[in-house]
Protein backbone atom coordinates (compact mmCIF):
# COMPACT_ATOMS: atom_id res chain seq x y z
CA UNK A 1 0.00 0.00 0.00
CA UNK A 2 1.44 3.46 -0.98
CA UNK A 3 1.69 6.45 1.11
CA UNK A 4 -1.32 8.38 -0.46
CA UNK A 5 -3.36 5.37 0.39
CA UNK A 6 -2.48 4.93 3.99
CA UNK A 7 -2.67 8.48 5.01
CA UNK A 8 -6.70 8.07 3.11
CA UNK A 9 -7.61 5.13 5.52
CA UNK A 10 -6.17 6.94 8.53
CA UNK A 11 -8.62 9.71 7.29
CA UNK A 12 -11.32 7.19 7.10
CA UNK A 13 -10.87 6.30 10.95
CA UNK A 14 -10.58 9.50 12.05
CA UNK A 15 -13.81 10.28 9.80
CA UNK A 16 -15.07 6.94 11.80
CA UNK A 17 -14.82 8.66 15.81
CA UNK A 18 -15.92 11.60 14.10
CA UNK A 19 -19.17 10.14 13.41
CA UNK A 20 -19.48 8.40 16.84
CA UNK A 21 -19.28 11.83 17.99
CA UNK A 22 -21.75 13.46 15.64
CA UNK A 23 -19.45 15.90 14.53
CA UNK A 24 -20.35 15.79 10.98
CA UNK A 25 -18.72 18.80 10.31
CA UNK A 26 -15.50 17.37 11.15
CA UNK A 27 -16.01 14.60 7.80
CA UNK A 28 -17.08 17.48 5.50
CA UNK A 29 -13.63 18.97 6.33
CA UNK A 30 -11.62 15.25 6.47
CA UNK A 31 -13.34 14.83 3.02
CA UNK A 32 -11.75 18.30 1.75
CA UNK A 33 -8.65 17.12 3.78
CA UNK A 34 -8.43 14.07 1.14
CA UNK A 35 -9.37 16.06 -1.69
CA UNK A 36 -7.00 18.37 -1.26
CA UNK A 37 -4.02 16.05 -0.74
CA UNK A 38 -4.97 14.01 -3.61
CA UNK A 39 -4.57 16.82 -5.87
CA UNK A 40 -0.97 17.86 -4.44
CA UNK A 41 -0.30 14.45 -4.61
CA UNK A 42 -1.44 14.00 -8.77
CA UNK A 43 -4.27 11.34 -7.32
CA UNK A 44 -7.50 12.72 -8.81
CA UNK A 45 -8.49 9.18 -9.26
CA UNK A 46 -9.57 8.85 -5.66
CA UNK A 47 -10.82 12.29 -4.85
CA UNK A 48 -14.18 10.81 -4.95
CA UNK A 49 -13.40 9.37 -1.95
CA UNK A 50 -13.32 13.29 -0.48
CA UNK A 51 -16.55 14.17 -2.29
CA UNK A 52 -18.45 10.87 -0.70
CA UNK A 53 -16.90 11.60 2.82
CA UNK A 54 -18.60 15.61 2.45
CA UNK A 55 -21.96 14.11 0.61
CA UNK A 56 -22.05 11.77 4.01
CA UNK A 57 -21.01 14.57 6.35
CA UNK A 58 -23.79 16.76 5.21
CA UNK A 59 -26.67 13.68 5.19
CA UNK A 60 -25.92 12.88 8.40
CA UNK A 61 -25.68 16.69 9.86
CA UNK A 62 -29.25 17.19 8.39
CA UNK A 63 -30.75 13.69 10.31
CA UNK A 64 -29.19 15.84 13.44
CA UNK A 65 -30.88 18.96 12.96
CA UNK A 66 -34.10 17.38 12.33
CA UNK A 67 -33.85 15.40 15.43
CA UNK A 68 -34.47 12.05 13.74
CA UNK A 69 -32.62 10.03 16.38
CA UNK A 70 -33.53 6.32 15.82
CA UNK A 71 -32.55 7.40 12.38
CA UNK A 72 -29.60 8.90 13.06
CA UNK A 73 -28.15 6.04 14.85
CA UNK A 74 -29.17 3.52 11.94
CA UNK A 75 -27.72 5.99 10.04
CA UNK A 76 -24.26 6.59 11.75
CA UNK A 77 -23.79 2.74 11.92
CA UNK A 78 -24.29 2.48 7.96
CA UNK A 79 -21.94 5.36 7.67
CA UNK A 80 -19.27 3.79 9.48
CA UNK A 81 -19.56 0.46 7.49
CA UNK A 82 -19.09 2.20 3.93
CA UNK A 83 -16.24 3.43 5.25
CA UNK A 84 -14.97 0.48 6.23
CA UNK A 85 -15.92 -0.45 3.17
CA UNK A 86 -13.93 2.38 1.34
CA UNK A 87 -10.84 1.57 3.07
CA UNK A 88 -11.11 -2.33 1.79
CA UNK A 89 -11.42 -1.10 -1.13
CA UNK A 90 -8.22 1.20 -1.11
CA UNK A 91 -6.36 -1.72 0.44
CA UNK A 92 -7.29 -4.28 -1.99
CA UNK A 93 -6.59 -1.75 -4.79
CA UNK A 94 -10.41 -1.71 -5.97
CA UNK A 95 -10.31 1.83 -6.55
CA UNK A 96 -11.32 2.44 -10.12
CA UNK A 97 -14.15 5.02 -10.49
CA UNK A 98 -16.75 2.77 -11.36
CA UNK A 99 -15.70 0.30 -8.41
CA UNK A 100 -16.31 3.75 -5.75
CA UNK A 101 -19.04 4.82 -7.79
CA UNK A 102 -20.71 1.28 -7.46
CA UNK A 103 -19.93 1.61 -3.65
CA UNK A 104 -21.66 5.07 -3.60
CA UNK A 105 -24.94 4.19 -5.32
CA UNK A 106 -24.71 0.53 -2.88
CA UNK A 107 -25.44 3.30 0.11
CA UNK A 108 -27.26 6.14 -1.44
CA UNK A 109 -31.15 5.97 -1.18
């Protein structure tokens, strides 16, 4: 696994406790974390990993403010398993953009 990739899924955890404690803002600003490294780094491949990590930040913010809890917390638990998901994939070098998009449209409603 290269560099770029490792410092993504160390990303994804911190994304991960993030979630746990419902600070959703935090993964809108680890997904423009990875966006912006990937483009430093020449990766624009992946930076779809950044979008999906500020498309789930903001879904899961807006469950919060409209105080749908038993929501939320299905929600939060999905959330963390797509990640877990995204970092399988970046490990097991599954990271074309039709393999993430898959992934995405897997999860979205």
């Amino acid at each position: 696994m290269d560099t770029t990739t490792n410092v993504i899924r160390q990303d994804l955890k911190v994304a991960k406790n993030a979630i746990d404690d419902e600070e959703f803002e935090m993964v809108n600003v680890i997904g423009n974390r990875i966006m912006s490294n990937l483009l430093v780094e020449d990766r624009e491949e992946l930076m779809i990993v950044g979008w999906m990590l500020k498309d789930l930040g903001g879904e899961l913010g807006g469950i919060k403010e409209r105080k749908e809890e038993g929501k939320l917390e299905d929600a939060k638990k999905l959330a963390k398993e797509h990640l877990d998901e995204l970092g399988d994939m970046l490990t097991t070098k599954r990271t074309s953009a039709s393999d993430l998009w898959d992934r995405y449209f897997d999860i979205e409603p």
